[in-house]
C-alpha atoms as a PDB file:
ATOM      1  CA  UNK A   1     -17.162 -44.309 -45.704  1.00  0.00           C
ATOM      2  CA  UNK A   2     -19.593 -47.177 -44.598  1.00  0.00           C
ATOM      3  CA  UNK A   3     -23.079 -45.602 -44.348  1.00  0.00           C
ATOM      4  CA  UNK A   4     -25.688 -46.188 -41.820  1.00  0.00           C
ATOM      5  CA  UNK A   5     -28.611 -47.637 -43.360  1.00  0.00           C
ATOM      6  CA  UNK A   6     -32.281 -46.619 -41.717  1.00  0.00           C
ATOM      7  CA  UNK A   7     -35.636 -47.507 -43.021  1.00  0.00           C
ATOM      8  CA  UNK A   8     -38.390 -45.103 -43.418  1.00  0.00           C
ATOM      9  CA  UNK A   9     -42.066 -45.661 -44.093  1.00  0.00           C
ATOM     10  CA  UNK A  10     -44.159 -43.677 -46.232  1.00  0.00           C
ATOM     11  CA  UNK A  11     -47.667 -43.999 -47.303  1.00  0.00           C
ATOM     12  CA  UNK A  12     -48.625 -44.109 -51.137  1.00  0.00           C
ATOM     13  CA  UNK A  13     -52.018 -43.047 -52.859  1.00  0.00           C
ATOM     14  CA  UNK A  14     -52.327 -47.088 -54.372  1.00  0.00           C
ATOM     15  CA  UNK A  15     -53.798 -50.034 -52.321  1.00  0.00           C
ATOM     16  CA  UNK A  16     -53.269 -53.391 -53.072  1.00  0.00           C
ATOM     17  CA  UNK A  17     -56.673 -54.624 -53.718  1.00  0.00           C
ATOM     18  CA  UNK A  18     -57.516 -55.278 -50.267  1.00  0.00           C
ATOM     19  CA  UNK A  19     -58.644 -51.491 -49.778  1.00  0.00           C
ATOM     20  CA  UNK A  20     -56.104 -50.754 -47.266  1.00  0.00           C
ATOM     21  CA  UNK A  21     -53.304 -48.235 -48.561  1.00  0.00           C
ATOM     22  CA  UNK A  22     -50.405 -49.930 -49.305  1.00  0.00           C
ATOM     23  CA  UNK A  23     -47.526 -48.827 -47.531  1.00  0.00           C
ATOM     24  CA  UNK A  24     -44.059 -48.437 -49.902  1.00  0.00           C
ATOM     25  CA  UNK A  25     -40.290 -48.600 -47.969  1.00  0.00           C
ATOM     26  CA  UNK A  26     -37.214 -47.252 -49.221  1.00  0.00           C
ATOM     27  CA  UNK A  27     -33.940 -46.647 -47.646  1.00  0.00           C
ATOM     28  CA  UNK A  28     -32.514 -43.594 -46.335  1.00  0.00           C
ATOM     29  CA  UNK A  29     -28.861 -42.623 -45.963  1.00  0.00           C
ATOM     30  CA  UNK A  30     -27.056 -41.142 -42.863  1.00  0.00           C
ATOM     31  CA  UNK A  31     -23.767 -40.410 -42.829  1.00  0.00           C
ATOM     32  CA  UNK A  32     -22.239 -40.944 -39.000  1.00  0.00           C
ATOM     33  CA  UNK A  33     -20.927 -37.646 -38.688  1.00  0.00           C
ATOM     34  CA  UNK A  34     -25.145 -36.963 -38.764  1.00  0.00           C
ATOM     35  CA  UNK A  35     -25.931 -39.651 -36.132  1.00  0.00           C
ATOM     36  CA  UNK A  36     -22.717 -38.600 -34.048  1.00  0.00           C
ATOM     37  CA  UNK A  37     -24.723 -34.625 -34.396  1.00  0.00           C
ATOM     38  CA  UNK A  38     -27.978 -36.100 -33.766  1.00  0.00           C
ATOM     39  CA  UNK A  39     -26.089 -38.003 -30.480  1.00  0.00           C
ATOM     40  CA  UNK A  40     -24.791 -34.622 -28.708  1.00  0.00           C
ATOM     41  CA  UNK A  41     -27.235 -31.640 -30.032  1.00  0.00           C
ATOM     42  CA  UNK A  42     -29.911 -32.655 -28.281  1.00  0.00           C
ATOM     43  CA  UNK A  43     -31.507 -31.037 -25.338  1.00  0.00           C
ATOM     44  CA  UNK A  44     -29.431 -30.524 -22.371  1.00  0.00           C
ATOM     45  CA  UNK A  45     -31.101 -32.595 -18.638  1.00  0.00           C
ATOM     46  CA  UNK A  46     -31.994 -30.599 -16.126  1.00  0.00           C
ATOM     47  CA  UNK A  47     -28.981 -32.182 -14.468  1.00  0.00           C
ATOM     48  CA  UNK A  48     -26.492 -30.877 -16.568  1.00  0.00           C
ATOM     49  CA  UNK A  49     -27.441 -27.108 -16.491  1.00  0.00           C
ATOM     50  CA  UNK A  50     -27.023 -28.160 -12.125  1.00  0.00           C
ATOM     51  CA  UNK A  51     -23.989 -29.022 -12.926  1.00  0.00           C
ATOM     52  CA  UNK A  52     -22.454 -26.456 -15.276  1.00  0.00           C
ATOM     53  CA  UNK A  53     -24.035 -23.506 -12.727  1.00  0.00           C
ATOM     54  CA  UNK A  54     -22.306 -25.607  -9.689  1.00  0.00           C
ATOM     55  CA  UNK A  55     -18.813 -25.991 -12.026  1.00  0.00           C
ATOM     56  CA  UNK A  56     -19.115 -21.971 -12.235  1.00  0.00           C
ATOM     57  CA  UNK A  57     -19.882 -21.176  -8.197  1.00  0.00           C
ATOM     58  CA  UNK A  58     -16.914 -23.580  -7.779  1.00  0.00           C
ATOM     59  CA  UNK A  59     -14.591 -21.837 -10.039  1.00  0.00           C
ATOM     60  CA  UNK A  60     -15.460 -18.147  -8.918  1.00  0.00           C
ATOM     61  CA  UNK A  61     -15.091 -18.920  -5.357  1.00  0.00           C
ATOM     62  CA  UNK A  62     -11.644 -20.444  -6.083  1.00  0.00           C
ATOM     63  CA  UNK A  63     -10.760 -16.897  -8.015  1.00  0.00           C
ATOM     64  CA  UNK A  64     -11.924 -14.831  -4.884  1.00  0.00           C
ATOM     65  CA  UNK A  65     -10.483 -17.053  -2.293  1.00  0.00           C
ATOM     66  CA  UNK A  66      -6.551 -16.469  -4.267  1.00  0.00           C
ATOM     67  CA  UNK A  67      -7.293 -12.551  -4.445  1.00  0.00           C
ATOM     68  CA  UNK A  68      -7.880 -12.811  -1.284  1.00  0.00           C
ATOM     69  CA  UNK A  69      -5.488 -14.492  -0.113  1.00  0.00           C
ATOM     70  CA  UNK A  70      -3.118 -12.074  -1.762  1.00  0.00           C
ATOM     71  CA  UNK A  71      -4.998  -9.179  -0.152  1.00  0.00           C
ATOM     72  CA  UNK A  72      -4.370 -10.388   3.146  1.00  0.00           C
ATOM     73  CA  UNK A  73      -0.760  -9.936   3.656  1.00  0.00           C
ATOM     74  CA  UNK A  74      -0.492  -6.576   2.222  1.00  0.00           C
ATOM     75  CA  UNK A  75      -3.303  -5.497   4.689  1.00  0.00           C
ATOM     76  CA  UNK A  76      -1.659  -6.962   7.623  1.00  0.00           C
ATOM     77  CA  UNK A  77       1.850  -5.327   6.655  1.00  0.00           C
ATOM     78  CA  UNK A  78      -0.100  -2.303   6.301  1.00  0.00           C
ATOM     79  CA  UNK A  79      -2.036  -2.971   9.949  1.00  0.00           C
ATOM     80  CA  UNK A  80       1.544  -3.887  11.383  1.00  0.00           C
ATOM     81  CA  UNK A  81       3.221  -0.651  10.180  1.00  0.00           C
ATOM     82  CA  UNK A  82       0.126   2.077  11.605  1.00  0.00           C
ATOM     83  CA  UNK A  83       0.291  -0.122  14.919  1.00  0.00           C
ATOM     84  CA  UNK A  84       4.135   0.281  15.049  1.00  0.00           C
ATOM     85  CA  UNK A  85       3.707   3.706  14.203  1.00  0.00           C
ATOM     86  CA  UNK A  86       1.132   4.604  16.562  1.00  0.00           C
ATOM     87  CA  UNK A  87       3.441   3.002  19.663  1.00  0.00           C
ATOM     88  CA  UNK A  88       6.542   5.264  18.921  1.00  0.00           C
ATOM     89  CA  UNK A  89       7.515   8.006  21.420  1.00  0.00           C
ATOM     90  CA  UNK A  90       6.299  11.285  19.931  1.00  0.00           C
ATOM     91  CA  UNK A  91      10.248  12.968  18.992  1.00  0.00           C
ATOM     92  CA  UNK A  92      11.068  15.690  21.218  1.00  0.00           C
ATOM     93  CA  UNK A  93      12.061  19.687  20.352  1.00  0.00           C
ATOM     94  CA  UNK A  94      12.608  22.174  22.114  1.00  0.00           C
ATOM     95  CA  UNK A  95      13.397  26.460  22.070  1.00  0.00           C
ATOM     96  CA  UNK A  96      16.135  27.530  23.874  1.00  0.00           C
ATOM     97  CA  UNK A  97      14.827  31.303  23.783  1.00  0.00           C
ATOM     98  CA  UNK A  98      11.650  29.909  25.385  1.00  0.00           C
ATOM     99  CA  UNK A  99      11.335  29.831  29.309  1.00  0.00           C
ATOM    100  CA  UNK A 100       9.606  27.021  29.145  1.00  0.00           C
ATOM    101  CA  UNK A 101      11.549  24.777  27.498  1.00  0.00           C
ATOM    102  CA  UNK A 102      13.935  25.737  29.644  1.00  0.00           C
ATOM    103  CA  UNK A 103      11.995  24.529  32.661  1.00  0.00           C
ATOM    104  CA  UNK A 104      11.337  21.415  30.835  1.00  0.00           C
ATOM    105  CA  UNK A 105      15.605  21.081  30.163  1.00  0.00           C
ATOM    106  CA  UNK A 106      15.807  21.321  33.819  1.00  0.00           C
ATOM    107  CA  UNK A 107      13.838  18.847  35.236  1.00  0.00           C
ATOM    108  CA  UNK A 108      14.249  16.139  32.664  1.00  0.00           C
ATOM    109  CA  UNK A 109      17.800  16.176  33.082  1.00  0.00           C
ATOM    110  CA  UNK A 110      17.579  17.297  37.287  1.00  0.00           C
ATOM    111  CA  UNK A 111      15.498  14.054  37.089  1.00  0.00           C
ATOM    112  CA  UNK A 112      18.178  12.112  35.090  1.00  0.00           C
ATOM    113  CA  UNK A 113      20.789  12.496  37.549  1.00  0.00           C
ATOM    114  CA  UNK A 114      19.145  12.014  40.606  1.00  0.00           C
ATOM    115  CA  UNK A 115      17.194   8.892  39.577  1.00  0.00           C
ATOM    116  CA  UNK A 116      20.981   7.497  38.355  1.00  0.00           C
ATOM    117  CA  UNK A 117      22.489   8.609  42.242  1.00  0.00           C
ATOM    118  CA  UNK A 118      25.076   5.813  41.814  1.00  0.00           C
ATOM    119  CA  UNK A 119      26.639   7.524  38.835  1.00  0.00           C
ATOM    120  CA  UNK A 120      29.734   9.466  40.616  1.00  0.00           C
ATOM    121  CA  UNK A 121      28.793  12.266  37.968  1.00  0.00           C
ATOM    122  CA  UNK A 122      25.108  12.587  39.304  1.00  0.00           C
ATOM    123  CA  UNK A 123      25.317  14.639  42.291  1.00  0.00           C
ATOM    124  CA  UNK A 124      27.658  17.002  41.082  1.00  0.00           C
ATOM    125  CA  UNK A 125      25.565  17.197  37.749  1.00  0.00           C
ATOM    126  CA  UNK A 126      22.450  18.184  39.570  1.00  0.00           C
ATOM    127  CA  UNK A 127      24.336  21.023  41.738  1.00  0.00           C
ATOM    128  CA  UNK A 128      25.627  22.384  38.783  1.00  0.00           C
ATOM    129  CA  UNK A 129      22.101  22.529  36.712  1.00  0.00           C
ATOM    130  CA  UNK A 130      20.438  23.868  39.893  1.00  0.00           C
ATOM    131  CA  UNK A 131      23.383  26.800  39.587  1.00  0.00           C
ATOM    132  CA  UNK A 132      22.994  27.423  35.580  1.00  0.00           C
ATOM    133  CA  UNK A 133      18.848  27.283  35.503  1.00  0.00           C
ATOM    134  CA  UNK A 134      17.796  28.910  38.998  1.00  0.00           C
ATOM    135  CA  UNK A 135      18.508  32.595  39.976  1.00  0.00           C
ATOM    136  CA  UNK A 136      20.566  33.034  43.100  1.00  0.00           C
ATOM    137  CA  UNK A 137      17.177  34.067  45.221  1.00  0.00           C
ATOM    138  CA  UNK A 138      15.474  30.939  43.963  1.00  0.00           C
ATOM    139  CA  UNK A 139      18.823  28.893  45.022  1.00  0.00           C
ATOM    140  CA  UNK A 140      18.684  30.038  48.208  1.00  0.00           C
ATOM    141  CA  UNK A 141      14.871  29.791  48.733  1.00  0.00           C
ATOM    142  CA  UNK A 142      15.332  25.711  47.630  1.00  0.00           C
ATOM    143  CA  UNK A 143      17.968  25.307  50.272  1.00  0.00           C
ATOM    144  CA  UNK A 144      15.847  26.483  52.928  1.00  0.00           C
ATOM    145  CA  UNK A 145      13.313  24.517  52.205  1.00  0.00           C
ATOM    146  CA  UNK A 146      15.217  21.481  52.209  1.00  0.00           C
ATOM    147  CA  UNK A 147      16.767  22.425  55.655  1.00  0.00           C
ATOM    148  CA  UNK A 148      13.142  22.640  56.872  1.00  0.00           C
ATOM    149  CA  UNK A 149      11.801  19.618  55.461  1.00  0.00           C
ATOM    150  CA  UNK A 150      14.547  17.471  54.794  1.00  0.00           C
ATOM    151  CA  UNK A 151      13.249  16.750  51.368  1.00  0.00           C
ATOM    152  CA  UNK A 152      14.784  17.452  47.923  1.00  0.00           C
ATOM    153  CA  UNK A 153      13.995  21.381  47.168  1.00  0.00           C
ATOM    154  CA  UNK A 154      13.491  21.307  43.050  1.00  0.00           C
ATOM    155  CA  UNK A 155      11.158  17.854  43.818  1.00  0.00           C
ATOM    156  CA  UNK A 156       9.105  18.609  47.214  1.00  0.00           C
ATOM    157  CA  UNK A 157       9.424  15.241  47.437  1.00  0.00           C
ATOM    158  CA  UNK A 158      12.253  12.494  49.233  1.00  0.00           C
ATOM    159  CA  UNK A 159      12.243  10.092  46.118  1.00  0.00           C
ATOM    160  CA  UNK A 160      12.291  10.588  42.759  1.00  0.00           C
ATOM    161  CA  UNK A 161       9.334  10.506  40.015  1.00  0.00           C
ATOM    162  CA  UNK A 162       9.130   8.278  37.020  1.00  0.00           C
ATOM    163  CA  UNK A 163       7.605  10.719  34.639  1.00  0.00           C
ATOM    164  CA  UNK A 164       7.191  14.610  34.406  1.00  0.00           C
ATOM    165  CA  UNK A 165       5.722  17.037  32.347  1.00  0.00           C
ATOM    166  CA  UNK A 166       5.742  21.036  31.657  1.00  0.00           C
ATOM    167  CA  UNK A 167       3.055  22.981  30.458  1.00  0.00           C
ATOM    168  CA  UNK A 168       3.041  26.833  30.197  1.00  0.00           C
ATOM    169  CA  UNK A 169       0.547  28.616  32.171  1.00  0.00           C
ATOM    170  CA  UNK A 170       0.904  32.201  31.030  1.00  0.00           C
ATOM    171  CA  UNK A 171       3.203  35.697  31.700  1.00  0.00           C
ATOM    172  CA  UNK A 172       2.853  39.093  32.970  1.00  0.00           C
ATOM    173  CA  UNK A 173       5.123  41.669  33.800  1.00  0.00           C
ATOM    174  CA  UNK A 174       8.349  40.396  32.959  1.00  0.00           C
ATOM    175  CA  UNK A 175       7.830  36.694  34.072  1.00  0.00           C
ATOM    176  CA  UNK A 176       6.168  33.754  32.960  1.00  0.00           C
ATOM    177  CA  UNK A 177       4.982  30.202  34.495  1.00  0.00           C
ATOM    178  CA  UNK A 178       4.994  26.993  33.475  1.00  0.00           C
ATOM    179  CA  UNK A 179       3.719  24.210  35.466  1.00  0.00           C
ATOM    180  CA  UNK A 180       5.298  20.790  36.083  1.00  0.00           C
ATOM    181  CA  UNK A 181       3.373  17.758  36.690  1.00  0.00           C
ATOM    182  CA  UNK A 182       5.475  14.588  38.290  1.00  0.00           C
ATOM    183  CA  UNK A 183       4.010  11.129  38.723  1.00  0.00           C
ATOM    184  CA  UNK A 184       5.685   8.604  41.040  1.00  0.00           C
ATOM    185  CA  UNK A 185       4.536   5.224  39.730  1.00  0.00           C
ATOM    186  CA  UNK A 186       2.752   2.944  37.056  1.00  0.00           C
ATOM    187  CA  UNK A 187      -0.671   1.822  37.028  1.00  0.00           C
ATOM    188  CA  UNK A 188      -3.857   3.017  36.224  1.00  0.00           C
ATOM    189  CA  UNK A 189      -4.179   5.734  39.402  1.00  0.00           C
ATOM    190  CA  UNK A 190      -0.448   6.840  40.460  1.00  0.00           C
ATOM    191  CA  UNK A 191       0.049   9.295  42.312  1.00  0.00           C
ATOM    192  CA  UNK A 192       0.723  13.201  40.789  1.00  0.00           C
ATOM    193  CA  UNK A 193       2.046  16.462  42.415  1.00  0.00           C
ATOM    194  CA  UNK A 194       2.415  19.297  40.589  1.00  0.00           C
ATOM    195  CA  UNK A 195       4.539  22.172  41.395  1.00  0.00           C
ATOM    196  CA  UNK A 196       4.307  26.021  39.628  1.00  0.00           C
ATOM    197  CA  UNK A 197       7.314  27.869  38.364  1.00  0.00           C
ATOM    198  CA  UNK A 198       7.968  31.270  37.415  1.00  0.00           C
ATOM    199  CA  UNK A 199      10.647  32.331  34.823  1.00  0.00           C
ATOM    200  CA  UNK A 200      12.339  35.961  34.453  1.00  0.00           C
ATOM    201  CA  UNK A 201      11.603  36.200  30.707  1.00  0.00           C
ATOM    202  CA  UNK A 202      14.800  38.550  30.122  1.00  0.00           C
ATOM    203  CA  UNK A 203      17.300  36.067  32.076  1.00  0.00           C
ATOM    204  CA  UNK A 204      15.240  33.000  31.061  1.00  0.00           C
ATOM    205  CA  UNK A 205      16.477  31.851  34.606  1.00  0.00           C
ATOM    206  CA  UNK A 206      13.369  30.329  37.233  1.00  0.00           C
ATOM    207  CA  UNK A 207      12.938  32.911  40.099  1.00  0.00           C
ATOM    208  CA  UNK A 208      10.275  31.186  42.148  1.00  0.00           C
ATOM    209  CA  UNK A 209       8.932  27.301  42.872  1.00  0.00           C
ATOM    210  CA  UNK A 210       6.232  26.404  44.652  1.00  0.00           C
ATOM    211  CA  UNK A 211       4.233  22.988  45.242  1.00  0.00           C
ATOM    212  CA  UNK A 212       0.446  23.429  44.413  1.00  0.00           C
ATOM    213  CA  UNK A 213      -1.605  21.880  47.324  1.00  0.00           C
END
């Protein structure tokens, strides 16, 4: 290996008659794996250490932009499923040895045939569950109403709601009552009537209807 020749000066004790010290050179030997160390351990610039700290902002803001990118999806399938979930009808149940489920059978399915009036099926449907869920006295109390007012007995009402409800209301003495709430349109404000009924809680059959005012 070729060595890299440097001169260094050193002073000596002697002179050389002139009174100044004389000065005595020799050569020193480097090999370039020294220089080549020399070359690359020096201090780092004040511009380097800018650029190593901006190299590692870069390179962590890459890793958290990829985790969460992979974040994001799972979150939205999750957001996706409790929004689906939240929008699905609640199921319905029901009790046949309670007297107000039973009111509850009765109008949701009085209300199913009488909204579908083109079905041949419907009218004689909604005779026959007016015959298996009311007692005789209430049968004959709903027809003379609707002689009276020309209006649909079980309803109070000439057309037919879009949505109905039943909530019980309490008993005593061998009955109990439930009442029904019926809206008749869409929107924000629609119009409600609600109407009470009493149940024989032996017979389960309704004995009584009357339209709250």
């Amino acid at each position: 290996m070729k060595a890299i020749r440097a001169t260094t000066q050193e002073k000596n004790s002697e002179n050389d008659g002139t009174g100044e010290p004389r000065v005595r050179s020799y050569p020193v030997t480097r090999s370039p794996q020294h220089s080549l160390r020399r070359q690359f351990t020096g201090k780092v610039s004040p511009t380097m250490h800018a650029r190593t700290r901006t190299a590692l902002f870069a390179s962590a803001a890459i890793a958290a932009t990829l985790s969460l990118t992979a974040i994001t999806p799972a979150l939205a399938g999750t957001s996706a499923h409790t929004v689906a979930a939240a929008s699905a009808p609640a199921p319905s149940q029901g009790d046949p040895r309670s007297t107000t489920n039973r009111v509850a059978d009765f109008y949701g399915s009085y209300i199913d045939s009488v909204w579908d009036n083109e079905d041949p099926a419907a009218g004689a449907n909604a005779k026959a569950l007016r015959s298996f869920y009311l007692s005789a006295a209430a049968r004959k109390k709903v027809a003379a109403f609707e002689a009276r007012e020309h209006a649909d007995g079980i309803l109070f009402a000439q057309n037919v709601p879009v949505k109905w409800k039943v909530a019980y209301t309490g008993s005593g003495a061998g009955h109990a009552t439930s009442l029904v709430t019926l809206t008749w349109g869409d929107g924000t404000n629609p119009e409600v009537t609600k109407i009470k009924v009493q149940s024989d809680l032996r017979t389960r059959k309704i004995t009584d209807l009357a339209a709250v005012k």
